[in-house]
Every structure is written in structure tokens, then in C-alpha cells.
N, C-alpha and C. Protein backbone atom coordinates (compact mmCIF):
# COMPACT_ATOMS: atom_id res chain seq x y z
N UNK A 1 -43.94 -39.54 -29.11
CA UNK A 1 -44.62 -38.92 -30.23
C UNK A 1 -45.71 -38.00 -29.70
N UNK A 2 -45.86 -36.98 -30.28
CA UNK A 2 -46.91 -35.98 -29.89
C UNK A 2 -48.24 -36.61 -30.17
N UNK A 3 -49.16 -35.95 -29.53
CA UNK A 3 -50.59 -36.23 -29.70
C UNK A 3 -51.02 -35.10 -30.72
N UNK A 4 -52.60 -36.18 -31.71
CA UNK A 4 -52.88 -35.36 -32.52
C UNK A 4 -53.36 -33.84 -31.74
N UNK A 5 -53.72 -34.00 -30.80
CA UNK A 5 -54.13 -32.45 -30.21
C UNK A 5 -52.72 -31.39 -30.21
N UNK A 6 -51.87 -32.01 -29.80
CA UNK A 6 -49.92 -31.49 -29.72
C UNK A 6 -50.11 -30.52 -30.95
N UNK A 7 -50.13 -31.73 -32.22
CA UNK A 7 -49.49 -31.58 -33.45
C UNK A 7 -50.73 -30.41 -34.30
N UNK A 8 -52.08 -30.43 -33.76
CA UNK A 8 -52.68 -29.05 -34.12
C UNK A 8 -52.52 -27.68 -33.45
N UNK A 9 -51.72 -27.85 -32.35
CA UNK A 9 -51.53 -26.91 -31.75
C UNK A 9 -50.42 -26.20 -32.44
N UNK A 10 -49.44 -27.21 -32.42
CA UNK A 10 -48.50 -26.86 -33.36
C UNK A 10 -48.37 -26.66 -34.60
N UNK A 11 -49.18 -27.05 -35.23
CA UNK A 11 -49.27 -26.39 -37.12
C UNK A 11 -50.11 -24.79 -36.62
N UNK A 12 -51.30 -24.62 -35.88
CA UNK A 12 -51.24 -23.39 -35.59
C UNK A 12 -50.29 -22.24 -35.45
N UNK A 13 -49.27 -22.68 -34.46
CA UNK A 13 -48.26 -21.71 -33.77
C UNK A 13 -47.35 -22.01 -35.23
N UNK A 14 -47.24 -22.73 -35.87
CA UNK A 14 -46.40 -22.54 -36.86
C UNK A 14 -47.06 -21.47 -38.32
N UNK A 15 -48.33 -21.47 -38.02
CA UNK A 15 -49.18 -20.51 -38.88
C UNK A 15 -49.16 -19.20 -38.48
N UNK A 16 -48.91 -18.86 -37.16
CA UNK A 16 -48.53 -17.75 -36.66
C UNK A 16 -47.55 -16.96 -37.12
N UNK A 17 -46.81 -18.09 -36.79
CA UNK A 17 -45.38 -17.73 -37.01
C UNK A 17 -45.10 -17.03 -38.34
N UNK A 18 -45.20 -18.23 -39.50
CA UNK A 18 -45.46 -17.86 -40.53
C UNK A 18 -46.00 -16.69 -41.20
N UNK A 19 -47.22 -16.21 -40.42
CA UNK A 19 -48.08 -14.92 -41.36
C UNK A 19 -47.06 -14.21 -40.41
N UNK A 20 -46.47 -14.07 -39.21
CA UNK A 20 -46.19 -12.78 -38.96
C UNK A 20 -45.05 -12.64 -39.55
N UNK A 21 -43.82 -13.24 -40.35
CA UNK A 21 -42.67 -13.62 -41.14
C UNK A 21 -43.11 -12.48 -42.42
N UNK A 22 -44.20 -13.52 -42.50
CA UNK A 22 -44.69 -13.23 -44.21
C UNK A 22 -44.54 -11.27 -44.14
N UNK A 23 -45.46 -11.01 -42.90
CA UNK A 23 -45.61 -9.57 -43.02
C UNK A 23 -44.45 -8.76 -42.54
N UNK A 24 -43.51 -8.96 -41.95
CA UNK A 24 -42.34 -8.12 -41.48
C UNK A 24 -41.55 -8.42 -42.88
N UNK A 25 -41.50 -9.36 -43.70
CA UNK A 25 -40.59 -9.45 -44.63
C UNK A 25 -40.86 -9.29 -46.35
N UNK A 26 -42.70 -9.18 -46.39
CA UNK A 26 -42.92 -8.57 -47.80
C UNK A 26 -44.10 -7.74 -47.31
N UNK A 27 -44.82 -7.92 -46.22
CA UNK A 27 -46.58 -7.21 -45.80
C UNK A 27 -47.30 -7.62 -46.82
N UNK A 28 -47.31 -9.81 -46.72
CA UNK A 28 -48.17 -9.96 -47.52
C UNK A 28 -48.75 -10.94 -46.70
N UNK A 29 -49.59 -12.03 -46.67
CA UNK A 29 -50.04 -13.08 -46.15
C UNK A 29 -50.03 -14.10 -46.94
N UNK A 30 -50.51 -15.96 -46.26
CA UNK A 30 -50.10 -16.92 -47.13
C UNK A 30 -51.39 -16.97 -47.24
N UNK A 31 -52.12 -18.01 -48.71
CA UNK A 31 -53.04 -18.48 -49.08
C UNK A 31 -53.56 -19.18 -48.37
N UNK A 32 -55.32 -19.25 -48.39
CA UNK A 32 -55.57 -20.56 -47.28
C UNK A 32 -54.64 -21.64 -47.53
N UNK A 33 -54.73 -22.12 -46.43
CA UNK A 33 -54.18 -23.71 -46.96
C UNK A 33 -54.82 -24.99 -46.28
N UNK A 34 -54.69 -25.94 -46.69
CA UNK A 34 -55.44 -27.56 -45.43
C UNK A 34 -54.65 -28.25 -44.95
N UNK A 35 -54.29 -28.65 -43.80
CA UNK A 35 -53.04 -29.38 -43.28
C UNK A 35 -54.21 -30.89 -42.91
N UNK A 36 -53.56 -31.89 -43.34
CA UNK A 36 -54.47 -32.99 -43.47
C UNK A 36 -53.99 -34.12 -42.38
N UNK A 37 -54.83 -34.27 -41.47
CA UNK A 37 -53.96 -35.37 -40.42
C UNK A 37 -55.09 -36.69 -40.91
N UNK A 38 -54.54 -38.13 -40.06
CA UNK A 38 -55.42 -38.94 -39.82
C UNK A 38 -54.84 -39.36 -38.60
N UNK A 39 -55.57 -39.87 -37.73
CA UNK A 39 -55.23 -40.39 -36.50
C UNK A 39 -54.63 -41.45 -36.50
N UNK A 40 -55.04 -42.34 -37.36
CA UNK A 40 -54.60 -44.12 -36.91
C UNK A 40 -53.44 -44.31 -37.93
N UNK A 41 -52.72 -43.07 -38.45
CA UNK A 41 -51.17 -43.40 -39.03
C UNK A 41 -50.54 -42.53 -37.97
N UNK A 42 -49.27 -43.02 -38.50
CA UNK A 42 -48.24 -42.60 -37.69
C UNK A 42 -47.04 -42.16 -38.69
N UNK A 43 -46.11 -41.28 -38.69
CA UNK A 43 -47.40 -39.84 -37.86
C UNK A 43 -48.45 -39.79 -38.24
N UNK A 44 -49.54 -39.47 -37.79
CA UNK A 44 -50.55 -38.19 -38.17
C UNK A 44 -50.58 -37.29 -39.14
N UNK A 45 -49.71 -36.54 -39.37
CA UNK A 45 -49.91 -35.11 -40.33
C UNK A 45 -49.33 -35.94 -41.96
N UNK A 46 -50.30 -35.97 -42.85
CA UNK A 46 -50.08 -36.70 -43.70
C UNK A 46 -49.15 -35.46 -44.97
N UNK A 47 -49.73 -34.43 -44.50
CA UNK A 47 -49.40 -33.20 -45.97
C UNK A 47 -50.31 -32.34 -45.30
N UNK A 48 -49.97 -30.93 -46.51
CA UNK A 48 -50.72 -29.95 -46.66
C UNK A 48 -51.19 -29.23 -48.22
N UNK A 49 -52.45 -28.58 -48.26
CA UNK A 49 -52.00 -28.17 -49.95
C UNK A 49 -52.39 -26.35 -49.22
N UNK A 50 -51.80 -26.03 -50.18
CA UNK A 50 -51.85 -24.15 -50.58
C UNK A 50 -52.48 -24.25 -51.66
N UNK A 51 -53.41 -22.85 -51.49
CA UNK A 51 -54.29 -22.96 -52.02
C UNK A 51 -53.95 -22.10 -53.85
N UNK A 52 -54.25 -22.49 -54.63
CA UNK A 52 -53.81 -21.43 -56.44
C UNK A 52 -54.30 -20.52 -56.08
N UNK A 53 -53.39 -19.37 -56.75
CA UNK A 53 -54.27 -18.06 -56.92
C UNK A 53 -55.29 -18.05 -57.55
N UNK A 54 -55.82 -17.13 -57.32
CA UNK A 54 -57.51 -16.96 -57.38
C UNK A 54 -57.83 -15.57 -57.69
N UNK A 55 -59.32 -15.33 -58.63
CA UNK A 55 -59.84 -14.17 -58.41
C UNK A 55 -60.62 -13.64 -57.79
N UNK A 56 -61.02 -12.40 -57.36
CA UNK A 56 -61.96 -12.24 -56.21
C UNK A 56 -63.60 -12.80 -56.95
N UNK A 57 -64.05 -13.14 -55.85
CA UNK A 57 -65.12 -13.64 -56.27
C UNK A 57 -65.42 -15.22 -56.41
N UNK A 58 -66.60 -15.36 -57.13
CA UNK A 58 -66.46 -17.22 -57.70
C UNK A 58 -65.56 -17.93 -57.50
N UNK A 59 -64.39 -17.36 -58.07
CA UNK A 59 -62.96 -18.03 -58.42
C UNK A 59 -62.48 -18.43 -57.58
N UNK A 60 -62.64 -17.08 -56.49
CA UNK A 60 -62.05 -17.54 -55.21
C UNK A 60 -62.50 -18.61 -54.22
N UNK A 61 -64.02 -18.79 -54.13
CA UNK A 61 -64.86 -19.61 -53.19
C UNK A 61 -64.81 -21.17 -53.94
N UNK A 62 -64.09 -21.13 -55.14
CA UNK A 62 -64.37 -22.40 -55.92
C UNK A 62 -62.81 -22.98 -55.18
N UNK A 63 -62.02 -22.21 -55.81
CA UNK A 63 -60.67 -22.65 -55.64
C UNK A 63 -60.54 -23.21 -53.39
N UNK A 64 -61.37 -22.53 -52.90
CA UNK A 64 -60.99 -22.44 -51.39
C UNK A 64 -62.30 -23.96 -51.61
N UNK A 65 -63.41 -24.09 -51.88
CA UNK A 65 -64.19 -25.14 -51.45
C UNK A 65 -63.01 -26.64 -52.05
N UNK A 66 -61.91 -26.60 -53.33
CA UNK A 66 -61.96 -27.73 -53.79
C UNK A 66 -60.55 -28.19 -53.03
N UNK A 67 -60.74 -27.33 -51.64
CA UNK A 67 -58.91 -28.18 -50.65
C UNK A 67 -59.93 -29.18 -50.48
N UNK A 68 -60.67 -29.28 -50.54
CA UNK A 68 -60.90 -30.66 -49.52
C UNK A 68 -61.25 -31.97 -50.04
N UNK A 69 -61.26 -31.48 -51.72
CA UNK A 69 -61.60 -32.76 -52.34
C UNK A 69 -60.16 -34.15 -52.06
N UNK A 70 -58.99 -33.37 -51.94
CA UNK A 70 -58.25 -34.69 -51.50
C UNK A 70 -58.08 -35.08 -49.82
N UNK A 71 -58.18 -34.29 -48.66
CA UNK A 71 -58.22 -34.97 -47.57
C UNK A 71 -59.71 -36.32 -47.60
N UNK A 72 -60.62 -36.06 -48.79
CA UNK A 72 -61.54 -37.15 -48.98
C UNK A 72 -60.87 -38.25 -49.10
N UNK A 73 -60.21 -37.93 -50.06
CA UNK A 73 -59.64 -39.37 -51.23
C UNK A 73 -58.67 -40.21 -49.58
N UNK A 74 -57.43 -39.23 -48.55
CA UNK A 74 -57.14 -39.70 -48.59
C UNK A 74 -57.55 -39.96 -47.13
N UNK A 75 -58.69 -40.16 -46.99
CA UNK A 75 -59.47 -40.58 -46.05
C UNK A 75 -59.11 -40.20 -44.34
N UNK A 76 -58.75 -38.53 -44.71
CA UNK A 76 -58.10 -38.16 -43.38
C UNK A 76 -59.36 -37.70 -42.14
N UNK A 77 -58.90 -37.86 -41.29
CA UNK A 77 -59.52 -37.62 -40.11
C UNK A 77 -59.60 -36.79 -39.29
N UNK A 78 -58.96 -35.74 -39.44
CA UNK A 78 -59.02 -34.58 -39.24
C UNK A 78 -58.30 -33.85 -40.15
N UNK A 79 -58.75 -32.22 -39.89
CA UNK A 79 -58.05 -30.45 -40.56
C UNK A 79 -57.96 -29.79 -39.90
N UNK A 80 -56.91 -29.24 -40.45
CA UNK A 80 -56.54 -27.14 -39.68
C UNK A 80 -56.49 -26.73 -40.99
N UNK A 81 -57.31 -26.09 -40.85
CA UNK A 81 -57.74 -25.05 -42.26
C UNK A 81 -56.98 -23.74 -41.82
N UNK A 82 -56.13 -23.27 -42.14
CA UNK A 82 -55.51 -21.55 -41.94
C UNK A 82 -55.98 -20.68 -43.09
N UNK A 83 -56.33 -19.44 -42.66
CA UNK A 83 -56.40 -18.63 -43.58
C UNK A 83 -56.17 -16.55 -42.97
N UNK A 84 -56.00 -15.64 -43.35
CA UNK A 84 -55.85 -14.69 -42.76
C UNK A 84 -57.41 -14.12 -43.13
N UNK A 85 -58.41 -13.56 -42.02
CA UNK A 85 -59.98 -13.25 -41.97
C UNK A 85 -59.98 -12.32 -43.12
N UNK A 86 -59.49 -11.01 -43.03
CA UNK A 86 -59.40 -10.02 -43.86
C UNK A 86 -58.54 -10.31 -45.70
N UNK A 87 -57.98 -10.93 -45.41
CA UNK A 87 -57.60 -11.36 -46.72
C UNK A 87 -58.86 -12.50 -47.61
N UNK A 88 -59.28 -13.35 -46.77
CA UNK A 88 -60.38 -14.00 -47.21
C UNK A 88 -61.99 -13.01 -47.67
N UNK A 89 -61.93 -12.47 -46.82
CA UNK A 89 -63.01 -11.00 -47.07
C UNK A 89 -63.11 -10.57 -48.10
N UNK A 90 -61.77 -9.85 -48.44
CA UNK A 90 -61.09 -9.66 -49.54
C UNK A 90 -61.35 -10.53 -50.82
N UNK A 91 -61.04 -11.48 -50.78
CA UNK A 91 -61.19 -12.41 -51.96
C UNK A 91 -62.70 -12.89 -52.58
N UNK A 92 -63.35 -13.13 -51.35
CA UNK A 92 -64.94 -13.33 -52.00
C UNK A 92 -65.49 -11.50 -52.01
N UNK A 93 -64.80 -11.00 -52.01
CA UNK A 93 -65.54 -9.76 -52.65
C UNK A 93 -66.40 -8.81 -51.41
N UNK A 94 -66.10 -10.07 -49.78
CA UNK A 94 -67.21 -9.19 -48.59
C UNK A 94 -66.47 -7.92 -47.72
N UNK A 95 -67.70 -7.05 -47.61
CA UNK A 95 -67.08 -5.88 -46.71
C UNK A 95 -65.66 -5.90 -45.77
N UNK A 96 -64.86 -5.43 -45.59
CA UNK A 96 -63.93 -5.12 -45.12
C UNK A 96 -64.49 -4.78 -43.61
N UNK A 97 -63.51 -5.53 -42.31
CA UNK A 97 -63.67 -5.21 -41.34
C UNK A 97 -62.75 -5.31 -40.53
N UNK A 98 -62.03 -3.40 -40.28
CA UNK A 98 -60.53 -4.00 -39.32
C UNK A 98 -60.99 -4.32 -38.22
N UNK A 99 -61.98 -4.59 -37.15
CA UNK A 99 -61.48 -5.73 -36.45
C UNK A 99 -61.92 -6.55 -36.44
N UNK A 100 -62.01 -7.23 -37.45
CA UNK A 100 -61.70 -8.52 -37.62
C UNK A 100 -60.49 -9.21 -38.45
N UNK A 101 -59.36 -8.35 -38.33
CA UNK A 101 -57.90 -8.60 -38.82
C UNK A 101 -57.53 -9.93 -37.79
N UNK A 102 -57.10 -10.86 -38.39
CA UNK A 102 -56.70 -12.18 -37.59
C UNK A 102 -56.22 -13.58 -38.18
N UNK A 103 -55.11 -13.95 -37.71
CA UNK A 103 -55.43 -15.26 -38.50
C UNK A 103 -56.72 -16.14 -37.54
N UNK A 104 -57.16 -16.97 -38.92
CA UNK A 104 -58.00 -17.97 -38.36
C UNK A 104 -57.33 -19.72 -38.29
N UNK A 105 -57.31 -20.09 -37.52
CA UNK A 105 -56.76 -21.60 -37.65
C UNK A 105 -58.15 -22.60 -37.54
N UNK A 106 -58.72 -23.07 -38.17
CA UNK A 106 -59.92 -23.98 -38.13
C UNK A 106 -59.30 -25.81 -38.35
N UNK A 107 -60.12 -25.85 -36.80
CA UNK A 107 -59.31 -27.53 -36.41
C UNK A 107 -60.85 -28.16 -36.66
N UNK A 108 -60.81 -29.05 -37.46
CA UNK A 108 -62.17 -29.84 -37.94
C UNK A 108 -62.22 -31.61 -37.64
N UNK A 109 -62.61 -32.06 -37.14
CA UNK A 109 -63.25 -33.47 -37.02
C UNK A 109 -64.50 -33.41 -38.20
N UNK A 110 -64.81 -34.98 -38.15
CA UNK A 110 -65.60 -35.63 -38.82
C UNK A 110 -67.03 -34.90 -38.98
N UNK A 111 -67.12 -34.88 -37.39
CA UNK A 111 -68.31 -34.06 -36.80
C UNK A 111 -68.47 -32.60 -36.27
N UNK A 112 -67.56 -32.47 -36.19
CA UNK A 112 -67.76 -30.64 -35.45
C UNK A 112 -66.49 -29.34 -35.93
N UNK A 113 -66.58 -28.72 -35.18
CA UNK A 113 -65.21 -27.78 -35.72
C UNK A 113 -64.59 -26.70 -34.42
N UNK A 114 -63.71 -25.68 -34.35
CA UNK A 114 -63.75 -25.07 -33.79
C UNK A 114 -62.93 -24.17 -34.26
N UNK A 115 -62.87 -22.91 -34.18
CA UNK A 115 -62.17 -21.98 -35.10
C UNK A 115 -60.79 -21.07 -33.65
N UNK A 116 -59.60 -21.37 -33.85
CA UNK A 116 -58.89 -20.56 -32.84
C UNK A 116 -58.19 -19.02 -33.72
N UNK A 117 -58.67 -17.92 -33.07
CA UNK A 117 -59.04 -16.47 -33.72
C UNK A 117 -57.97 -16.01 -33.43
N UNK A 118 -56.37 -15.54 -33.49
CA UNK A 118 -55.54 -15.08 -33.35
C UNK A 118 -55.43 -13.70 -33.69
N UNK A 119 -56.16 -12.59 -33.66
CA UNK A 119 -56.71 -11.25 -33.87
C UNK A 119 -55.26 -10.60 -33.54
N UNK A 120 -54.68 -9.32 -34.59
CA UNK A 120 -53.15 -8.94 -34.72
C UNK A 120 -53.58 -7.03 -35.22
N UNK A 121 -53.14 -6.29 -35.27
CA UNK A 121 -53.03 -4.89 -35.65
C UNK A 121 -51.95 -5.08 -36.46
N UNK A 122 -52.30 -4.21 -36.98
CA UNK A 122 -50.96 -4.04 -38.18
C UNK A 122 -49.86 -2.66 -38.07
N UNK A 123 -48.92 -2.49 -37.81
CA UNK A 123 -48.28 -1.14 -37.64
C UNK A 123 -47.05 -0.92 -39.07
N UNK A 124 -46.42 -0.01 -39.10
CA UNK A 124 -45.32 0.29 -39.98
C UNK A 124 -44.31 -0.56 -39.58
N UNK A 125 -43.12 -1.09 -40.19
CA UNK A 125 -42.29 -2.10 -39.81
C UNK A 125 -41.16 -1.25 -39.09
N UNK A 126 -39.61 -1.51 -38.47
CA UNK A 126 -38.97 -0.45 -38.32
C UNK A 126 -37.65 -1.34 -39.27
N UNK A 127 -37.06 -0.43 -40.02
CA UNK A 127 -35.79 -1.08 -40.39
C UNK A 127 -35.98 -1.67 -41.75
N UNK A 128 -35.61 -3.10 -41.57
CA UNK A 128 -36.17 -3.69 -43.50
C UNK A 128 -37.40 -4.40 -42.87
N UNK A 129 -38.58 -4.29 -41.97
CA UNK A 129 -40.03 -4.78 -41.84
C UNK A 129 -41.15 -4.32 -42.65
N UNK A 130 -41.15 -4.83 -43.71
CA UNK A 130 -42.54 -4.09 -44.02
C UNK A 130 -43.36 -3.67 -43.19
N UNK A 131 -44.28 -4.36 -42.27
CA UNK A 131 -45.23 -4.67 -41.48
C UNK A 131 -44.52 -5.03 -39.90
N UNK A 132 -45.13 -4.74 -38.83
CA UNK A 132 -45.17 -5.25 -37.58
C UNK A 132 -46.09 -5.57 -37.04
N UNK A 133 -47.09 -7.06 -37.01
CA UNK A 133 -47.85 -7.35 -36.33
C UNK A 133 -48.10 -7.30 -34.71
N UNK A 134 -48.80 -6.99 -34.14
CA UNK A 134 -48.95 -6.87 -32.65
C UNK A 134 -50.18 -7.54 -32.76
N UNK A 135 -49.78 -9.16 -31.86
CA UNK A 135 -50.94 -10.07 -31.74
C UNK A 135 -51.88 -9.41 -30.55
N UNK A 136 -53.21 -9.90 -30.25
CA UNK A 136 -54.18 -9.67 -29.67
C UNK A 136 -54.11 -11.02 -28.89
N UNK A 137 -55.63 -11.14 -27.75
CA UNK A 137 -55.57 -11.61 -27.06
C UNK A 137 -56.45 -13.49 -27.60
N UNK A 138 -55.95 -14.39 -28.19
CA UNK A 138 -56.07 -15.40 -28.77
C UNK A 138 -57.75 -16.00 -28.29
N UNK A 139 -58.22 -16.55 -28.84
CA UNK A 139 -59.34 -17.34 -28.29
C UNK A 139 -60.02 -18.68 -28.96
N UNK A 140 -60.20 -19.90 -28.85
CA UNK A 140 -61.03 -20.43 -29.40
C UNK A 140 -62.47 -20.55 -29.45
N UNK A 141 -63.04 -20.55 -31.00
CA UNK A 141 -64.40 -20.44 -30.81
C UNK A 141 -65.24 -21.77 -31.17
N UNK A 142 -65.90 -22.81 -30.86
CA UNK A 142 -66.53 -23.82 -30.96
C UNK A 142 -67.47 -23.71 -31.62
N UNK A 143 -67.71 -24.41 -32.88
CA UNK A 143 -68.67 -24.06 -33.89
C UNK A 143 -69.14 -23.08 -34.14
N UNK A 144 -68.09 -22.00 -34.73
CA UNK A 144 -68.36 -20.62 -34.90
C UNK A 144 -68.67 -21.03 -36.75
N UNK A 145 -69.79 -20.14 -36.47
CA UNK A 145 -69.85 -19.88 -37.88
C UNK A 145 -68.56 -19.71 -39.48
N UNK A 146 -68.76 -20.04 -40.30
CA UNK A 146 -67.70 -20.48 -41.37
C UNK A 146 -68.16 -19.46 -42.41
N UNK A 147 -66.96 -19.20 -43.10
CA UNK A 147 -67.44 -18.43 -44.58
C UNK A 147 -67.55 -19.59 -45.37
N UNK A 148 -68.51 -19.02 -46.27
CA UNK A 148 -69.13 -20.38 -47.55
C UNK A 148 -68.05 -21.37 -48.15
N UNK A 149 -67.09 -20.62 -48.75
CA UNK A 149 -66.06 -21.55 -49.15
C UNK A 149 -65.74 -22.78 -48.21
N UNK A 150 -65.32 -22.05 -47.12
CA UNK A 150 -64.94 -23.17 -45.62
C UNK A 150 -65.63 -24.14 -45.51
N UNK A 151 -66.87 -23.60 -45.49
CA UNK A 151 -67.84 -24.77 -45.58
C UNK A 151 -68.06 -25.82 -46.48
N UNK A 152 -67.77 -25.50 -47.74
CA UNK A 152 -67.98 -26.10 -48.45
C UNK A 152 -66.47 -26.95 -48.66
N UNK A 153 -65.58 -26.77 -48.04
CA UNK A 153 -64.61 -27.97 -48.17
C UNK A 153 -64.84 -28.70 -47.23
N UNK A 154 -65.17 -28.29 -46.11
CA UNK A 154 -65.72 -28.89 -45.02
C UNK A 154 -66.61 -30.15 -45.67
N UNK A 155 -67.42 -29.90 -46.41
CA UNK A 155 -68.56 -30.49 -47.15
C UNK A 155 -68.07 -31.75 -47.82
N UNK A 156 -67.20 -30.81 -48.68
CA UNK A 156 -66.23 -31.81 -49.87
C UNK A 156 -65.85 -32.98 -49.05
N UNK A 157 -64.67 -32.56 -48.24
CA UNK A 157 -63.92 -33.63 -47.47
C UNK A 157 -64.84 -34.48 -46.34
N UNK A 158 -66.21 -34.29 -45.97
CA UNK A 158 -66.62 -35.31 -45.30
C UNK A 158 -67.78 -36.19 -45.82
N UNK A 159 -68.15 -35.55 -47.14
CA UNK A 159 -69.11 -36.40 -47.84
C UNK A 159 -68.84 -36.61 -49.51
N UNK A 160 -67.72 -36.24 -49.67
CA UNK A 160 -66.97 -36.32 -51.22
C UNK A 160 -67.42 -37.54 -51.83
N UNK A 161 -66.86 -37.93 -52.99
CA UNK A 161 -66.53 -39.44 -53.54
C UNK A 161 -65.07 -39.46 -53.31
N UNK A 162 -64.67 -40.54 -52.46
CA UNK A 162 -63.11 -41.40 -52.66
C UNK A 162 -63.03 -41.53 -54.11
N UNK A 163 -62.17 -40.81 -54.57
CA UNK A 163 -61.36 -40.73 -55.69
C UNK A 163 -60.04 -41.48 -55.69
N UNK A 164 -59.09 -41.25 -57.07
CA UNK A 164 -57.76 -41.55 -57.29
C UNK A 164 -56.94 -40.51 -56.42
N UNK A 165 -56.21 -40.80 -55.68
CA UNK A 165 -55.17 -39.58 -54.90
C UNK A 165 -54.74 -38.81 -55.86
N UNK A 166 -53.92 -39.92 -57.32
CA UNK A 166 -52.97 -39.55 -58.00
C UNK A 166 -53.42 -38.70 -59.49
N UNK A 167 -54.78 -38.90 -59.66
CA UNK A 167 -55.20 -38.20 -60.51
C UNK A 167 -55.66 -37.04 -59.78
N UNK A 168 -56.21 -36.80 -58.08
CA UNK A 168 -56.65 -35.47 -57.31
C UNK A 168 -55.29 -34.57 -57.75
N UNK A 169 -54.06 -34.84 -57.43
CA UNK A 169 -53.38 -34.29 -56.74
C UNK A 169 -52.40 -34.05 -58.26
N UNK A 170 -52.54 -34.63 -59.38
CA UNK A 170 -52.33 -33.93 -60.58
C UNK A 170 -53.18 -32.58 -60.90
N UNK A 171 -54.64 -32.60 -61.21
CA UNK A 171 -55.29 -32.04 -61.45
C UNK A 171 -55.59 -30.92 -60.15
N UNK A 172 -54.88 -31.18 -59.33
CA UNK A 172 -55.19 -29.57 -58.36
C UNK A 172 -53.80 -28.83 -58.48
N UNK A 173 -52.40 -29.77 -58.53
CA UNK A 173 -51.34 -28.69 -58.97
C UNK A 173 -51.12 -28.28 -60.19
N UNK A 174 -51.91 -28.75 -61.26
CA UNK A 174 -52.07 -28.39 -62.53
C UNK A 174 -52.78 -27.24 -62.24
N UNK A 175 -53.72 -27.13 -61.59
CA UNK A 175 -54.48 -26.21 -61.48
C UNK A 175 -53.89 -24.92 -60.50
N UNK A 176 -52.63 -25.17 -60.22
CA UNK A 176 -51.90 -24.11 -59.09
C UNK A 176 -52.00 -24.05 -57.90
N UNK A 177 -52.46 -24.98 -57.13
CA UNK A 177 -53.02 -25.52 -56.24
C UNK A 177 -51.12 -26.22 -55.65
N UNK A 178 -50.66 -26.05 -54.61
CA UNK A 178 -49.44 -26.53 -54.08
C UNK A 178 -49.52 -27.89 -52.85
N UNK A 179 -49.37 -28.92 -53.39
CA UNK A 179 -49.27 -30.56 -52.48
C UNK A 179 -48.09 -30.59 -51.41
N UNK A 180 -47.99 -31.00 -50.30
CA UNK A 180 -46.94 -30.95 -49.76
C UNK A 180 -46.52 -31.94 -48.83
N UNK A 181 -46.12 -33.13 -49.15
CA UNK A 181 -46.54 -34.17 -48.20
C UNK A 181 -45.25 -34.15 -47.27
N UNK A 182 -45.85 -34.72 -46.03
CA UNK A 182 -44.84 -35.15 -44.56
C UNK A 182 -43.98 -36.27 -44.88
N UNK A 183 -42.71 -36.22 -44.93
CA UNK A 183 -42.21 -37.44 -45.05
C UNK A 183 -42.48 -38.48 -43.79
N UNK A 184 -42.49 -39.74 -44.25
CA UNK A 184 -42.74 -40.48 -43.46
C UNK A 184 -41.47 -41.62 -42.90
């Protein structure tokens, strides 16, 4: 069985993967999302949720702070928070900055965080590509600063109230919010 370090490496490279899919095949990106592990199950990776559409602004920083009200409930132990930098920018309404085009993968413990910056250019696609990403040179950053929302799930999920799972996880896909659990 992989180690939880393995298995964040790998929901990363699978987030990669993913946004660069997304953009050769519509030139769009995916919603944040929270991939929820705990250590002392087996597996580890319990689910993930995607995040509801949102409007720029409020809407957006509300909807991105409330992923984390269920990795509370279900008392997980670690996150990889994904999100694309410039699309998040975008959504709370802040200045635009191409370079800072990138996905972000944010791997979180109890106590600390570290953000791995996958920085990409964007070109014309050739053929049926919308888009052709050309990745940059990868890096992790150790308690790099967070946009507010981030933080604030960050917040949610390590000092929340333990709630009902089953009433969280009604009331966030009611709300458009997408659950996705690992079979076990």
C-alpha cells in the first residue's frame, strides 16, 4: 500500500493531469476541490468534494471557505486542496496576474501546510485542442501564504464543530457542492 506522502503526490499528478485534459479539450479548468485523507484508515483517501458554482466575489470565498466544513465532521487528517491561481483570482474579484498562471496543489496537516506551484503558459491548441499547456519548472512552497477563502477552510476543518456527516454532505450537494467518496 502506498504511503500517505505516495498518495498526495499522486492526487497532485492526477490534478495535473486533469487541468491539462480539461484545457486541450474545452480551455476550461476544474473548480477548487478538497481531497480528504486520514492516516489511521486504510486506505487513507477517504473522498473528495468539488466545489458549486459560484459568483465572483462573497459567493465565491463563502462557497471555497465551506470545503472544509466536512473533512471536520469526518475527522480527517490531512488535505490537498487544488485549485487553478488565476482562475481563483478571478473569482474573488483580485487583480489578474499572468505569471502567476499555475495550478496550486495545497497539502495541509493539522499544523502546517505547504503549497506545490505547478506554473504552465497557455498557447493555441493544434487540431481539436482548445488550449496547450506548457508546464513550468514545479516547486514546493512551505507555508506560503494562502488566499482568504483557503484559509478559511483551513480554519473550518481544523477548529469546526463535529457535525452529522449525513446532514453536511446533504446540505453541501444541495447546495451544488459535488461529494465523492473512495470506495473502500
Amino acid at each position: 500500500m502506498a504511503t500517505v506522502d505516495q498518495l498526495v503526490s499522486g492526487i497532485e499528478g492526477a490534478a495535473r493531469d486533469s487541468l491539462a485534459e480539461l484545457l486541450r479539450e474545452a480551455g476550461s479548468v476544474f473548480p477548487p476541490t478538497v481531497h480528504m485523507l486520514a492516516e489511521d484508515r486504510a486506505p487513507p483517501h477517504i473522498g473528495f468534494v468539488t466545489c458549486r458554482p459560484f459568483y465572483r466575489g462573497a459567493d465565491a470565498a463563502a462557497a471555497i471557505a465551506e470545503l472544509g466544513v466536512l473533512p471536520a465532521a469526518l475527522h480527517a487528517t490531512r488535505l490537498v486542496v487544488t485549485w487553478e491561481a488565476q482562475d481563483l483570482n478571478a473569482a474573488l474579484a483580485a487583480p489578474a496576474d499572468p505569471d502567476t498562471t499555475a495550478l496550486a496543489a495545497l497539502d495541509a496537516t493539522p499544523t502546517g501546510h505547504a503549497i506545490s506551484w505547478h506554473p504552465f503558459r497557455l498557447h493555441p491548441g493544434r487540431g481539436r485542442e482548445v488550449l496547450a499547456p506548457q508546464w513550468g519548472r514545479s516547486v514546493r512552497l512551505p507555508q506560503a501564504p494562502l488566499p482568504g477563502p483557503v484559509e478559511a477552510l483551513l480554519h473550518e476543518w481544523r477548529h469546526g464543530v463535529r457535525r452529522d456527516v449525513t446532514d453536511i454532505v446533504r446540505r453541501l450537494e444541495t447546495a451544488g457542492h459535488q461529494v465523492r467518496w473512495v470506495a473502500r
